[in-house]
Protein backbone atom coordinates (compact mmCIF):
# COMPACT_ATOMS: atom_id res chain seq x y z
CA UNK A 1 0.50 4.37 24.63
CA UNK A 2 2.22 1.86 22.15
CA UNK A 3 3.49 -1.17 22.95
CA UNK A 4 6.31 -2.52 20.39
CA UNK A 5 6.67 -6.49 19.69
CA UNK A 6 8.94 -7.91 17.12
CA UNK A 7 9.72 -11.54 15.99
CA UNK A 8 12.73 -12.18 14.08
CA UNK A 9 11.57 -14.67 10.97
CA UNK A 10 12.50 -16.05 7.79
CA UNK A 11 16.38 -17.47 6.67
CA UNK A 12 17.08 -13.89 6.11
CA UNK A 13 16.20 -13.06 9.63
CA UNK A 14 13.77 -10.11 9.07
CA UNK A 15 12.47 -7.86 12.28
CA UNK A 16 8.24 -8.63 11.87
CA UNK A 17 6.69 -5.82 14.60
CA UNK A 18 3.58 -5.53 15.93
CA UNK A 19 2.42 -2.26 17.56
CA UNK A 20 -0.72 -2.41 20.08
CA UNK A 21 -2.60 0.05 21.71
CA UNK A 22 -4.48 -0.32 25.60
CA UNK A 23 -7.80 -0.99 23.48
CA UNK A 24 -6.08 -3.77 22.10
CA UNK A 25 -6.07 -2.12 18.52
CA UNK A 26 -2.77 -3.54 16.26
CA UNK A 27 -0.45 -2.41 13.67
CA UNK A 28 0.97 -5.07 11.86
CA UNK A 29 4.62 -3.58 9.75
CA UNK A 30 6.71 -5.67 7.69
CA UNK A 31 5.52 -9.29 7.65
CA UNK A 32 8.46 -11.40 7.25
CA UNK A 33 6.86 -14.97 8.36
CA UNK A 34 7.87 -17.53 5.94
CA UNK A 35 6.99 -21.01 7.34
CA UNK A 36 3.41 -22.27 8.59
CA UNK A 37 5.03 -22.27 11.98
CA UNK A 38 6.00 -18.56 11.99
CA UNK A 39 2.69 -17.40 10.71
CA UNK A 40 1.47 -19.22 13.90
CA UNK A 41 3.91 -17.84 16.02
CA UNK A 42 2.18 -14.61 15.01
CA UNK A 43 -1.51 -15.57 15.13
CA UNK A 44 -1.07 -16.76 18.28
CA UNK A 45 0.66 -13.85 19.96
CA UNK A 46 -2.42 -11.77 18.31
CA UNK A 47 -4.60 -14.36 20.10
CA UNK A 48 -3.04 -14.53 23.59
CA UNK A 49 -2.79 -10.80 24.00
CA UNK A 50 -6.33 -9.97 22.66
CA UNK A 51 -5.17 -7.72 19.72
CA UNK A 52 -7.31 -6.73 16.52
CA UNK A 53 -5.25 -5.79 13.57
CA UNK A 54 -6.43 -2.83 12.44
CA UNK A 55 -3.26 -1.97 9.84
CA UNK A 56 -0.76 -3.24 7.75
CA UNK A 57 2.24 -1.12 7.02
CA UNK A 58 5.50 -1.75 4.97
CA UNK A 59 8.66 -0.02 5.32
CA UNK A 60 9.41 -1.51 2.24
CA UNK A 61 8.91 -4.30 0.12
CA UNK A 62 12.25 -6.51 -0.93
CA UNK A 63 10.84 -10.26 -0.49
CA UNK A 64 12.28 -11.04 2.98
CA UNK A 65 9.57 -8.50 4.47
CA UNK A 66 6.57 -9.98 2.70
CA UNK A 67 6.98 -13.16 2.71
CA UNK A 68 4.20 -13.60 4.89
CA UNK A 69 2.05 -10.85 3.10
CA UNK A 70 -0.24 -13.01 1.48
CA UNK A 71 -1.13 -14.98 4.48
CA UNK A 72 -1.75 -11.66 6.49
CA UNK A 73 -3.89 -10.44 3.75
CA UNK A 74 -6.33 -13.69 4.14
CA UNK A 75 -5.84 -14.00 7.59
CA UNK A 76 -7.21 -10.68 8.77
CA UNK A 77 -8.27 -9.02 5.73
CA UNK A 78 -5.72 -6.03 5.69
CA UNK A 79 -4.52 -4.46 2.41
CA UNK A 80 -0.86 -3.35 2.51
CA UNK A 81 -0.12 0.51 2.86
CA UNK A 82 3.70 1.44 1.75
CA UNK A 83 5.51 4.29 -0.46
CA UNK A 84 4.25 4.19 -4.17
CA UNK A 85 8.20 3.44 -5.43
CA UNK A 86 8.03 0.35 -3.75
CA UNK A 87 5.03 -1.23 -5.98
CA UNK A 88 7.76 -2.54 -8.76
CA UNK A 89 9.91 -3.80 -5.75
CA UNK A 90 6.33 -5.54 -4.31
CA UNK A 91 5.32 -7.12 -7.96
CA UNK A 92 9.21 -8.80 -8.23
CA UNK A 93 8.97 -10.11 -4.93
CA UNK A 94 8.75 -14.22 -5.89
CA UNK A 95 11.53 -13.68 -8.96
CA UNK A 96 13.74 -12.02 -6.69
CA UNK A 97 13.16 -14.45 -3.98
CA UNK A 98 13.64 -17.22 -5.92
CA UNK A 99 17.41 -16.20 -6.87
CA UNK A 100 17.70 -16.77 -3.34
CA UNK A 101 16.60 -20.19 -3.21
CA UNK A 102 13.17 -18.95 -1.70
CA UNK A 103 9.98 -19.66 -3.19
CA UNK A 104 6.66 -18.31 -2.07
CA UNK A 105 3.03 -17.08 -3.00
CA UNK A 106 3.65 -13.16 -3.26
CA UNK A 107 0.44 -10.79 -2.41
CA UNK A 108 -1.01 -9.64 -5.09
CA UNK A 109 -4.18 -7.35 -3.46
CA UNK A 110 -4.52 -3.88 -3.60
CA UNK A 111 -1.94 -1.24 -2.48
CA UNK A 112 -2.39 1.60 -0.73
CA UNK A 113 0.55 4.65 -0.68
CA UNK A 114 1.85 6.25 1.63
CA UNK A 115 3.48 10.03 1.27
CA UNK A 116 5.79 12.00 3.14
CA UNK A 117 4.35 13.49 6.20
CA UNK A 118 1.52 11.10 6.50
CA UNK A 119 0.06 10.69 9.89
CA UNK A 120 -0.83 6.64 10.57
CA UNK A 121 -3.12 6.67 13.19
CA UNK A 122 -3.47 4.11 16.07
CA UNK A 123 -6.41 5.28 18.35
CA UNK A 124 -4.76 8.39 20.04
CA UNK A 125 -1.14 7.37 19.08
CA UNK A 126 0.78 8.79 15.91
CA UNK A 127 3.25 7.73 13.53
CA UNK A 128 4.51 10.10 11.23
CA UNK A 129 5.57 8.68 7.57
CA UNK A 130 9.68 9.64 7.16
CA UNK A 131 10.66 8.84 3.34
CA UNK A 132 13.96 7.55 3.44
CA UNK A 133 14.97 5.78 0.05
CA UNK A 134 18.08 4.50 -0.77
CA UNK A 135 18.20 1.00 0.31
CA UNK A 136 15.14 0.49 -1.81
CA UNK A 137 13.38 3.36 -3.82
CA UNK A 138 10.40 3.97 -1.51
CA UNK A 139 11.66 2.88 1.96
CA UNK A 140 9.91 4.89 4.13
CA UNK A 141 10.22 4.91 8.03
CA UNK A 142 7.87 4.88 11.12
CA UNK A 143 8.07 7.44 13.72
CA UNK A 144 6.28 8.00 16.85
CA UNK A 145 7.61 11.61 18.30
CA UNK A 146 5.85 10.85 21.82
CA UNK A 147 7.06 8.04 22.66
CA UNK A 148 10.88 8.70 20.96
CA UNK A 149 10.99 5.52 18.61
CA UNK A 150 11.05 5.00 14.88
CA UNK A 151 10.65 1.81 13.10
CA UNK A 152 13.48 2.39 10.69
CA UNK A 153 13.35 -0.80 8.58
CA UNK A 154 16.57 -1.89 6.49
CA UNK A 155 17.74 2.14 6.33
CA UNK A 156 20.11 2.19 9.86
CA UNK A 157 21.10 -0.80 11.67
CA UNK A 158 23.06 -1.44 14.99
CA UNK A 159 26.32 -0.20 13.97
CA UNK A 160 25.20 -0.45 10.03
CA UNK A 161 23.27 0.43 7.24
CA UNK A 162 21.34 -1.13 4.62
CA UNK A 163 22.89 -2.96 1.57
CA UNK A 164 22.59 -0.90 -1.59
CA UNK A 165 23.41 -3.32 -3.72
CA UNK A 166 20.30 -4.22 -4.93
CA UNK A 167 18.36 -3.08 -8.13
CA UNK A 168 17.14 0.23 -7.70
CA UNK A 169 19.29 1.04 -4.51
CA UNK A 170 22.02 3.59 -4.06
CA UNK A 171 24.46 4.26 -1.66
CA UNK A 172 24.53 8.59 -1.57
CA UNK A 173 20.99 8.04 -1.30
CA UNK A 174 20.52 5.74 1.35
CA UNK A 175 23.49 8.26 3.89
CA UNK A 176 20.98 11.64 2.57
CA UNK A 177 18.35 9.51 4.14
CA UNK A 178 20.18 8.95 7.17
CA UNK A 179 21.66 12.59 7.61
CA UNK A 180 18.47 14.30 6.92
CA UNK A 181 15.86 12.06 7.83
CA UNK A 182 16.92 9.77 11.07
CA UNK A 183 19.74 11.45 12.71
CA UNK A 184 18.08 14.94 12.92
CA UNK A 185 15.87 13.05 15.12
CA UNK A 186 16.37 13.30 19.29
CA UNK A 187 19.35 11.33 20.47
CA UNK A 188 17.37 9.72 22.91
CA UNK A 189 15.06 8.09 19.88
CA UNK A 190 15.04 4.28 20.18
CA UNK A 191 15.72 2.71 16.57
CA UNK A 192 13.75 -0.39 15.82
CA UNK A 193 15.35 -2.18 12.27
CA UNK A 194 14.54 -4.51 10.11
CA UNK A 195 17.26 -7.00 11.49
CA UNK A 196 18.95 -7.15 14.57
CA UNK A 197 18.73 -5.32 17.54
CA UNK A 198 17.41 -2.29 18.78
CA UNK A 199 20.17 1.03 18.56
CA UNK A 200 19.64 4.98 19.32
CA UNK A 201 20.17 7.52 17.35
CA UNK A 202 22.96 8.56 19.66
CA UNK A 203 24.83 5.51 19.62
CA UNK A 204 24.67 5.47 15.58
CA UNK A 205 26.12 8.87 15.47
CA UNK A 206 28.69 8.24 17.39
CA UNK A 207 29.59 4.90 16.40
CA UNK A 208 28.48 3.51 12.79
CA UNK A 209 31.18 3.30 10.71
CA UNK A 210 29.22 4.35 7.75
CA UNK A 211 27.75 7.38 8.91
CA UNK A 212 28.79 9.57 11.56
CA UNK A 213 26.84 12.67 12.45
């Protein structure tokens, strides 16, 4: 059984999750935390609830969700897994930040990719790899069939969808992804973003503006 954590972090407000197991085993996706004070807030949630990190997963990899890559790297010696597109996006993560007004020390370890259809294992649990580009060329999703919830990064929001205004993205794209990829999932599926709150499949068919089923 997975339990599902998020803290909100950085200016940009960016959805950090981590996803334990009842051994206590962690999957760390998306690690937003940009100030020392996040990366505690992290650490000591780890800490207090006895967790191991075992994993370190990206949906995808525009600066605002690794800003805290580096320091995750060091901190519990986990090399980032994401979707091979994503390694240009990863390597132009400081310049791109810094348009922003938002320095920081990118990762620069190895890289591990991730395909469509990959199984990401957490002790008994599952997550299946979904590859849904369009917000950003290799933005893949997280989803766990048995316990109807898929971390869905920047792709579907709350009533919304991911910008696809930045290099690389594209708007076709990014509703394929959605059509084919998130909405043929049950409507009961709980959709965990990359910012703001949790949604359903359901409601997002029957309510986002920018996508109806």
């Amino acid at each position: 059984m997975i339990t599902v954590t998020f803290f909100t972090f950085n200016p940009v407000q960016e959805n950090t999750y981590v996803l334990h197991n009842e051994k206590g085993d962690a999957i760390i996706i998306d690690p937003g935390c940009y100030f020392s004070a996040e990366q505690e807030t992290l650490k000591n949630h780890i800490v207090r609830s006895g967790l191991k990190p075992v994993q370190w997963l990206n949906t995808h990899c525009h600066f605002d969700h690794i800003f805290g890559a580096k320091w995750l790297s060091k901190e519990y010696n986990l090399e980032m897994y994401c979707h091979a597109a994503e390694q240009t996006i990863m390597e132009n993560g400081t310049q791109s930040a810094l348009r922003f007004g938002l320095g920081f020390d990118n990762y620069n370890g190895p890289l591990h990719f991730l395909n469509p259809g990959d199984i990401i294992k957490l002790g008994n649990d599952e997550l299946k790899v979904l590859f849904t580009p369009g917000h950003s060329p290799g933005s893949i999703c997280f989803y766990c069939k048995a316990q109807n919830f898929v971390i869905a990064g920047d792709v579907l929001f709350y009533e919304s969808i991911g910008r696809t205004d930045l290099p690389f993205g594209n708007h076709q794209q990014l509703l394929t992804s959605i059509q084919e990829q998130l909405y043929t999932l049950p409507d009961e599926t709980i959709i965990y973003p990359g910012h703001g709150p949790a949604t359903t499949i359901e409601h997002e068919k029957k309510f986002n503006p920018y996508v109806r089923a």
